[in-house]
C-alpha atoms as a PDB file:
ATOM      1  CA  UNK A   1     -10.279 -16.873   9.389  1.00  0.00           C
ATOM      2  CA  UNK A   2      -8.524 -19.324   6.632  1.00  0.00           C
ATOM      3  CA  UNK A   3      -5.377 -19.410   8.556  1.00  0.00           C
ATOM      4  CA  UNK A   4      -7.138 -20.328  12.131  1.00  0.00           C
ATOM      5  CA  UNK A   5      -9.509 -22.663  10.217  1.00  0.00           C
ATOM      6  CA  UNK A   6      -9.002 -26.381  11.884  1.00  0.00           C
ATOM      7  CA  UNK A   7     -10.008 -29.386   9.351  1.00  0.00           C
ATOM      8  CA  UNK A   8     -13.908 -29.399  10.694  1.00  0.00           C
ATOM      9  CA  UNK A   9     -14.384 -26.365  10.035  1.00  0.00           C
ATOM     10  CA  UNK A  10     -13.711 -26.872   6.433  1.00  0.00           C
ATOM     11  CA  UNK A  11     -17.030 -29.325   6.555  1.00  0.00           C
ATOM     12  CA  UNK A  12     -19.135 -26.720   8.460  1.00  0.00           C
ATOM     13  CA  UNK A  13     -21.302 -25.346   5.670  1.00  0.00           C
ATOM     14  CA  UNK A  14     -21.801 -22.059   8.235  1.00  0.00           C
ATOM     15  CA  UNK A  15     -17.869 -21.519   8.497  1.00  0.00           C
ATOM     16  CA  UNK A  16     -17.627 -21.434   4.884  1.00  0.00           C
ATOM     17  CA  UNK A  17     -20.303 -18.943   4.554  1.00  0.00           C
ATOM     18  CA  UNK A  18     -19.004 -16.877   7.087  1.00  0.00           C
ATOM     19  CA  UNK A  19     -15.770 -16.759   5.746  1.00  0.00           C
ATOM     20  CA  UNK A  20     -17.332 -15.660   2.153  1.00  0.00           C
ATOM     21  CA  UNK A  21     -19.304 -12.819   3.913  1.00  0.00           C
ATOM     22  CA  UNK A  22     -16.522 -11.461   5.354  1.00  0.00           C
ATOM     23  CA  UNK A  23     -14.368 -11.250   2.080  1.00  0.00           C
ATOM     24  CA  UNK A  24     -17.146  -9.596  -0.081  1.00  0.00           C
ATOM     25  CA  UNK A  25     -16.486  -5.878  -0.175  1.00  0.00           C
ATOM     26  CA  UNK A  26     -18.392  -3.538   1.905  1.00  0.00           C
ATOM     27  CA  UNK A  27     -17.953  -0.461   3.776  1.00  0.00           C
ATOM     28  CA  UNK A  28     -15.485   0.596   6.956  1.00  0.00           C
ATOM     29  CA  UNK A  29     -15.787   3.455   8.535  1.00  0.00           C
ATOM     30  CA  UNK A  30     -11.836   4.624   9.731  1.00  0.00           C
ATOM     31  CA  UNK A  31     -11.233   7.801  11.366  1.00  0.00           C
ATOM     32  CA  UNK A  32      -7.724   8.468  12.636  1.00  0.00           C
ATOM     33  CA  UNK A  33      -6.389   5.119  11.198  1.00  0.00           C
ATOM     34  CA  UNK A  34      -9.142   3.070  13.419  1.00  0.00           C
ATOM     35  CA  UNK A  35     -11.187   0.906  11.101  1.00  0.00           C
ATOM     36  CA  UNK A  36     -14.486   0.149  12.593  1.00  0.00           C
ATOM     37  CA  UNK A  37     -16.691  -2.675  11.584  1.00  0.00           C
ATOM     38  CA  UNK A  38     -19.050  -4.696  13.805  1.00  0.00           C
ATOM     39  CA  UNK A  39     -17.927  -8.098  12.197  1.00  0.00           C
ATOM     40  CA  UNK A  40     -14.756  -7.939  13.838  1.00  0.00           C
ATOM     41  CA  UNK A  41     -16.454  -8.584  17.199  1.00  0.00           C
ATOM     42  CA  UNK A  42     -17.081 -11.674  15.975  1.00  0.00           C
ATOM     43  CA  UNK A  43     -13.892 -12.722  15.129  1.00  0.00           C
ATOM     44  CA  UNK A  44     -11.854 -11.444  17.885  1.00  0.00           C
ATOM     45  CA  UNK A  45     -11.663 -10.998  21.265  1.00  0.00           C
ATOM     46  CA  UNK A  46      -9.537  -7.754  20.689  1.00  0.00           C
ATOM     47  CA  UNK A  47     -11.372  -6.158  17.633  1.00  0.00           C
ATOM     48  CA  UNK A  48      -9.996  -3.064  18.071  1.00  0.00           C
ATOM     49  CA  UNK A  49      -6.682  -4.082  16.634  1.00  0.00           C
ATOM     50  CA  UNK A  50      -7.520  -5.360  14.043  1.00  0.00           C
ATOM     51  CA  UNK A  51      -7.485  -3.332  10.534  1.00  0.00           C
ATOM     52  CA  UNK A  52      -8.200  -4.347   6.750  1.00  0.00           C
ATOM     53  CA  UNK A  53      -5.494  -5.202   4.814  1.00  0.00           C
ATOM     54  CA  UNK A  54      -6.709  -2.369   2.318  1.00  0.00           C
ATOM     55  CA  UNK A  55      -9.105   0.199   2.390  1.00  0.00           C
ATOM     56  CA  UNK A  56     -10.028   2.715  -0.504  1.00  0.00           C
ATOM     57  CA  UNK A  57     -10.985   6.006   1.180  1.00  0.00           C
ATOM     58  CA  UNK A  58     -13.750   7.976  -0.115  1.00  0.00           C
ATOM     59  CA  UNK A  59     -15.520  11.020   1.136  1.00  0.00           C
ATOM     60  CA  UNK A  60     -18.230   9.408   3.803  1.00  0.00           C
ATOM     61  CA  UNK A  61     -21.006  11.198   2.371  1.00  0.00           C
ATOM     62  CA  UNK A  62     -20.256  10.421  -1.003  1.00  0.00           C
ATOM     63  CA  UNK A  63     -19.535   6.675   0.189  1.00  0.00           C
ATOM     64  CA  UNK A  64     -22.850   6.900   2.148  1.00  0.00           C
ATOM     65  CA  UNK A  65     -24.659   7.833  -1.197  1.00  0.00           C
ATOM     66  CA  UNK A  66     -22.983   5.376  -3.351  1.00  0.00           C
ATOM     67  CA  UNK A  67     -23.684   3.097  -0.402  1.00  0.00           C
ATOM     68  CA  UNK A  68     -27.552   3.805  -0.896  1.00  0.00           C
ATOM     69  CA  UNK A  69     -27.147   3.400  -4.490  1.00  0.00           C
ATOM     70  CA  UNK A  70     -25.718  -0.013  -4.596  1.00  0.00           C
ATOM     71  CA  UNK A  71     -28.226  -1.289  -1.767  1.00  0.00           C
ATOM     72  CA  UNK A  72     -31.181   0.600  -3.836  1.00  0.00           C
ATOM     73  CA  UNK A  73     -29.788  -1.760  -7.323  1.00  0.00           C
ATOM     74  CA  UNK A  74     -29.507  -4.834  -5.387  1.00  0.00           C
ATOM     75  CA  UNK A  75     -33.320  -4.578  -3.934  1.00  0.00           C
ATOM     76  CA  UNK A  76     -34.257  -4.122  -7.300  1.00  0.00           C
ATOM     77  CA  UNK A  77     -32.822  -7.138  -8.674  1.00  0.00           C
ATOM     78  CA  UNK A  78     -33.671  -9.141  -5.704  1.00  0.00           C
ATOM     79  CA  UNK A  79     -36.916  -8.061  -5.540  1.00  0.00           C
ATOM     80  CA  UNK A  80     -38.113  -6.852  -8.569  1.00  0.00           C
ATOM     81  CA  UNK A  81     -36.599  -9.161 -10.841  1.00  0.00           C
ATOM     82  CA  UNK A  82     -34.882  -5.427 -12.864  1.00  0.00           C
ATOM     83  CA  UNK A  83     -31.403  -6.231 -14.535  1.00  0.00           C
ATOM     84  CA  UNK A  84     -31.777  -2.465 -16.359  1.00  0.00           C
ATOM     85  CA  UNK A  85     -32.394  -1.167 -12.729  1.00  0.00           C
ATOM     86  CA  UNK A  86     -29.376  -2.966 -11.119  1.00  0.00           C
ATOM     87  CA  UNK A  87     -27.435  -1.229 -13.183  1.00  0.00           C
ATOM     88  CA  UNK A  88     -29.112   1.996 -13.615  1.00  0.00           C
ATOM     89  CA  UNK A  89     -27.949   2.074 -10.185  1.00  0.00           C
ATOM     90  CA  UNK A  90     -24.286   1.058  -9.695  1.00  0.00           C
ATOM     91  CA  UNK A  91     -23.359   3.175 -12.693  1.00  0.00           C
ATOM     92  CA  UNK A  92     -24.754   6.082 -10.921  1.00  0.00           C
ATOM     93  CA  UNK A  93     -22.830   4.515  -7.787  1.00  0.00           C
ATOM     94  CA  UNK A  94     -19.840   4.427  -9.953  1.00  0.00           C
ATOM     95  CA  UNK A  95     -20.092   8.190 -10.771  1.00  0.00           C
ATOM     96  CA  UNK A  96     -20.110   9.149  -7.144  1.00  0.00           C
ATOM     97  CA  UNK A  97     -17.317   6.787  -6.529  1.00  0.00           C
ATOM     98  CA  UNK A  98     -15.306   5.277  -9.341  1.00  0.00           C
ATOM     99  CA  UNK A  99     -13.435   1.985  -8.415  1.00  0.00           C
ATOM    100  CA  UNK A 100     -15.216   0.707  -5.694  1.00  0.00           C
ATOM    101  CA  UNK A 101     -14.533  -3.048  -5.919  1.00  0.00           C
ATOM    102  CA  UNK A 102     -18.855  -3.111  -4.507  1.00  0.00           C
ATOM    103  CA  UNK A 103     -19.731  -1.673  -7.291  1.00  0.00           C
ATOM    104  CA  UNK A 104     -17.370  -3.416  -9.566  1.00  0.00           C
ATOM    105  CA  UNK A 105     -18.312  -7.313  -8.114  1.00  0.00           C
ATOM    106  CA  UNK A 106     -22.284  -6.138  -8.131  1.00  0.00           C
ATOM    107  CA  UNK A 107     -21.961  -4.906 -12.157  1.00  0.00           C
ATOM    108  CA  UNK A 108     -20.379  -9.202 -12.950  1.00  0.00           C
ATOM    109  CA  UNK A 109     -24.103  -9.879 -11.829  1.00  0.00           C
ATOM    110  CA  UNK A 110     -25.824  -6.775 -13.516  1.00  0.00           C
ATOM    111  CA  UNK A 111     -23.821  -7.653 -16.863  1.00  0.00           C
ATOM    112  CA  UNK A 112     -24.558 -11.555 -16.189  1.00  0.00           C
ATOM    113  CA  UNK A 113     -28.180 -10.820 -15.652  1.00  0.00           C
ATOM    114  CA  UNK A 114     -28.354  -9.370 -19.110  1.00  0.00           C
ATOM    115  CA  UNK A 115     -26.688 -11.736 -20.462  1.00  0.00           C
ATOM    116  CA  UNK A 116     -23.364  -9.545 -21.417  1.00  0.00           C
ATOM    117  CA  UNK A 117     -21.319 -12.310 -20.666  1.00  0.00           C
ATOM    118  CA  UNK A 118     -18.065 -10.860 -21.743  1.00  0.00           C
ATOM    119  CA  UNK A 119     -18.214  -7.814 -19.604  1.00  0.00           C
ATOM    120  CA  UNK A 120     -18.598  -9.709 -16.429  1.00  0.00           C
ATOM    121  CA  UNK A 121     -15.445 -11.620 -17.512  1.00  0.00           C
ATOM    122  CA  UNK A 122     -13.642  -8.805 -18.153  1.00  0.00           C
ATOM    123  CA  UNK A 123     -14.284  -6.920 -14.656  1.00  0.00           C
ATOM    124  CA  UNK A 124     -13.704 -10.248 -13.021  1.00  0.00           C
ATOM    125  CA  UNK A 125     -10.389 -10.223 -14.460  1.00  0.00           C
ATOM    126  CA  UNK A 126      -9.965  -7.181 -12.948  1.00  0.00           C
ATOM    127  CA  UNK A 127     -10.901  -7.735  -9.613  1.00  0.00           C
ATOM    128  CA  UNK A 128      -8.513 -10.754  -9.987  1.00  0.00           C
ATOM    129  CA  UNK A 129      -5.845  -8.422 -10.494  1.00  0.00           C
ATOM    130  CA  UNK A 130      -6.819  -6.309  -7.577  1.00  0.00           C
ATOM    131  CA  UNK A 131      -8.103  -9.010  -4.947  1.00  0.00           C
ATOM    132  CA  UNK A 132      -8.627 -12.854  -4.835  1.00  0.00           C
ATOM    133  CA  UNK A 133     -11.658 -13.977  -3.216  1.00  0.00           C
ATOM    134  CA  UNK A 134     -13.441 -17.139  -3.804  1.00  0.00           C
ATOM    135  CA  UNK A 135     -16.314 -15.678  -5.375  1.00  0.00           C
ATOM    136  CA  UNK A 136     -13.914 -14.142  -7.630  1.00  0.00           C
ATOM    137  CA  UNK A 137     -12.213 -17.250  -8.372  1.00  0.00           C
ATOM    138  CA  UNK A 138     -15.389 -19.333  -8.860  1.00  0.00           C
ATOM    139  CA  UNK A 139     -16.555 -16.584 -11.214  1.00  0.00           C
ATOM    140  CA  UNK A 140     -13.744 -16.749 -13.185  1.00  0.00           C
ATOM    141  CA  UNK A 141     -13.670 -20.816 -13.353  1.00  0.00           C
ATOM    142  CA  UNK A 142     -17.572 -20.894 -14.372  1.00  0.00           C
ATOM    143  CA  UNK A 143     -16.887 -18.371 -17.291  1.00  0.00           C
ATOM    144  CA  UNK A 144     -13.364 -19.416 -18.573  1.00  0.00           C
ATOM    145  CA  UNK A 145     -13.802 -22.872 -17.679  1.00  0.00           C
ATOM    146  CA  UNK A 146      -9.867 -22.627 -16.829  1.00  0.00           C
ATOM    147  CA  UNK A 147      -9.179 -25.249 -14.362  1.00  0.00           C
ATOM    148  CA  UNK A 148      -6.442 -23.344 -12.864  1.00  0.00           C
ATOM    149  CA  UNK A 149      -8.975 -21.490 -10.889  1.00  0.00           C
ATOM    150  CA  UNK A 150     -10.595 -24.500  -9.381  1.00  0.00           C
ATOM    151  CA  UNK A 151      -7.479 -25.704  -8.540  1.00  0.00           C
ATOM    152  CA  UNK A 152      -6.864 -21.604  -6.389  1.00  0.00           C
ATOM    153  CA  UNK A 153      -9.601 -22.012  -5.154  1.00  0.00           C
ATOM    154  CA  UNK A 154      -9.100 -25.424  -3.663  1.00  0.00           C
ATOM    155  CA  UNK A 155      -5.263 -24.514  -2.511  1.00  0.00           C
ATOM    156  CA  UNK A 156      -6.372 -21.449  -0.839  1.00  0.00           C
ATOM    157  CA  UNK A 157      -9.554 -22.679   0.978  1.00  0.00           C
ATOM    158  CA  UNK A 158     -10.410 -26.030   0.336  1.00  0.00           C
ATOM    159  CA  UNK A 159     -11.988 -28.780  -1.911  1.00  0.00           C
ATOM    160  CA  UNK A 160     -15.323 -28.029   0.663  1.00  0.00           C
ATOM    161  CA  UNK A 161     -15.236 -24.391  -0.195  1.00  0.00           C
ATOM    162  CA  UNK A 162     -15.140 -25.597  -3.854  1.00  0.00           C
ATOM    163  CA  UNK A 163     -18.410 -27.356  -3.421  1.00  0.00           C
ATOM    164  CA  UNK A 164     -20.141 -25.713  -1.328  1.00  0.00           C
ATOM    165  CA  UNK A 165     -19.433 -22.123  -3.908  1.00  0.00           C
ATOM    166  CA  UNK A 166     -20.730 -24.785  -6.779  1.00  0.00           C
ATOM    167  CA  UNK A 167     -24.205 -25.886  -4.846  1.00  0.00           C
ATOM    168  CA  UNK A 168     -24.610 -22.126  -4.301  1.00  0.00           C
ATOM    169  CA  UNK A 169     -24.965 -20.953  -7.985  1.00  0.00           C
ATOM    170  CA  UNK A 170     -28.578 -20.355  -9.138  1.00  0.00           C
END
């Protein structure tokens, strides 16, 4: 989507947060090297050719579980205002399955949200090391105030993305 992005669609506040749902991590199904996700119907007329550019495989019923796990943690923080629950949850995620980058960008909000500051830095640094994103980027930039990731963030997307990830924080 960033390399078939024409200038407008930089300024199209729905464009930017369709390209930042579709690079936070979630869940393919692949059987026999097909990956199967109902986004890419949206972004091309052939979406059966297309494939991630990485994929960590897990056993489906353990990724189903974790799945449930992480969605369980996120209603409780959403809804129930329950930092402890959060991440009552996407530790018991991670024991299912260790290294899912889900669980890993959910626990930068579970540590933020109780205020263990330098924990969320540190596993952003380590998504950084295993994926760019913008999220990951802006995360980085709000907590190490390093203007090197402001400036990624507006050489890989643009000075829009920038502002529009900025307006977005709570």
């Amino acid at each position: 989507m960033i390399e078939i992005a024409e200038p407008k669609s930089w300024v199209d506040e729905t464009y930017l947060a369709e390209i930042l749902q579709y690079e936070d991590p979630h869940f393919v199904l692949v059987h026999e090297d097909e990956h199967f996700e109902s986004g890419f119907k949206s972004v091309s007329s052939n979406p059966e050719s297309m494939k991630h550019p990485a994929v960590k495989a897990v056993d489906l019923w353990e990724g189903l579980y974790a799945g449930h796990l992480i969605a369980e943690g996120v209603i409780r923080h959403q809804r129930d205002k329950d930092p402890d629950g959060f991440l009552y949850f996407l530790r018991a995620a991670e024991q299912v399955c260790p290294d899912l980058l889900l669980i890993q960008e959910n626990l930068v909000s579970a540590y933020g949200s109780i205020g263990d500051f330098d924990r969320a830095e540190e596993i952003l640094h380590s998504l950084y090391g295993k994926r760019k994103d913008a999220k990951i980027l802006l995360g980085l930039y709000v907590f190490t105030e390093d203007e090197r990731y402001k400036q990624e963030i507006i050489d890989e997307y643009s000075i829009h993305m920038f502002n529009y990830l900025i307006r977005s924080l709570p």
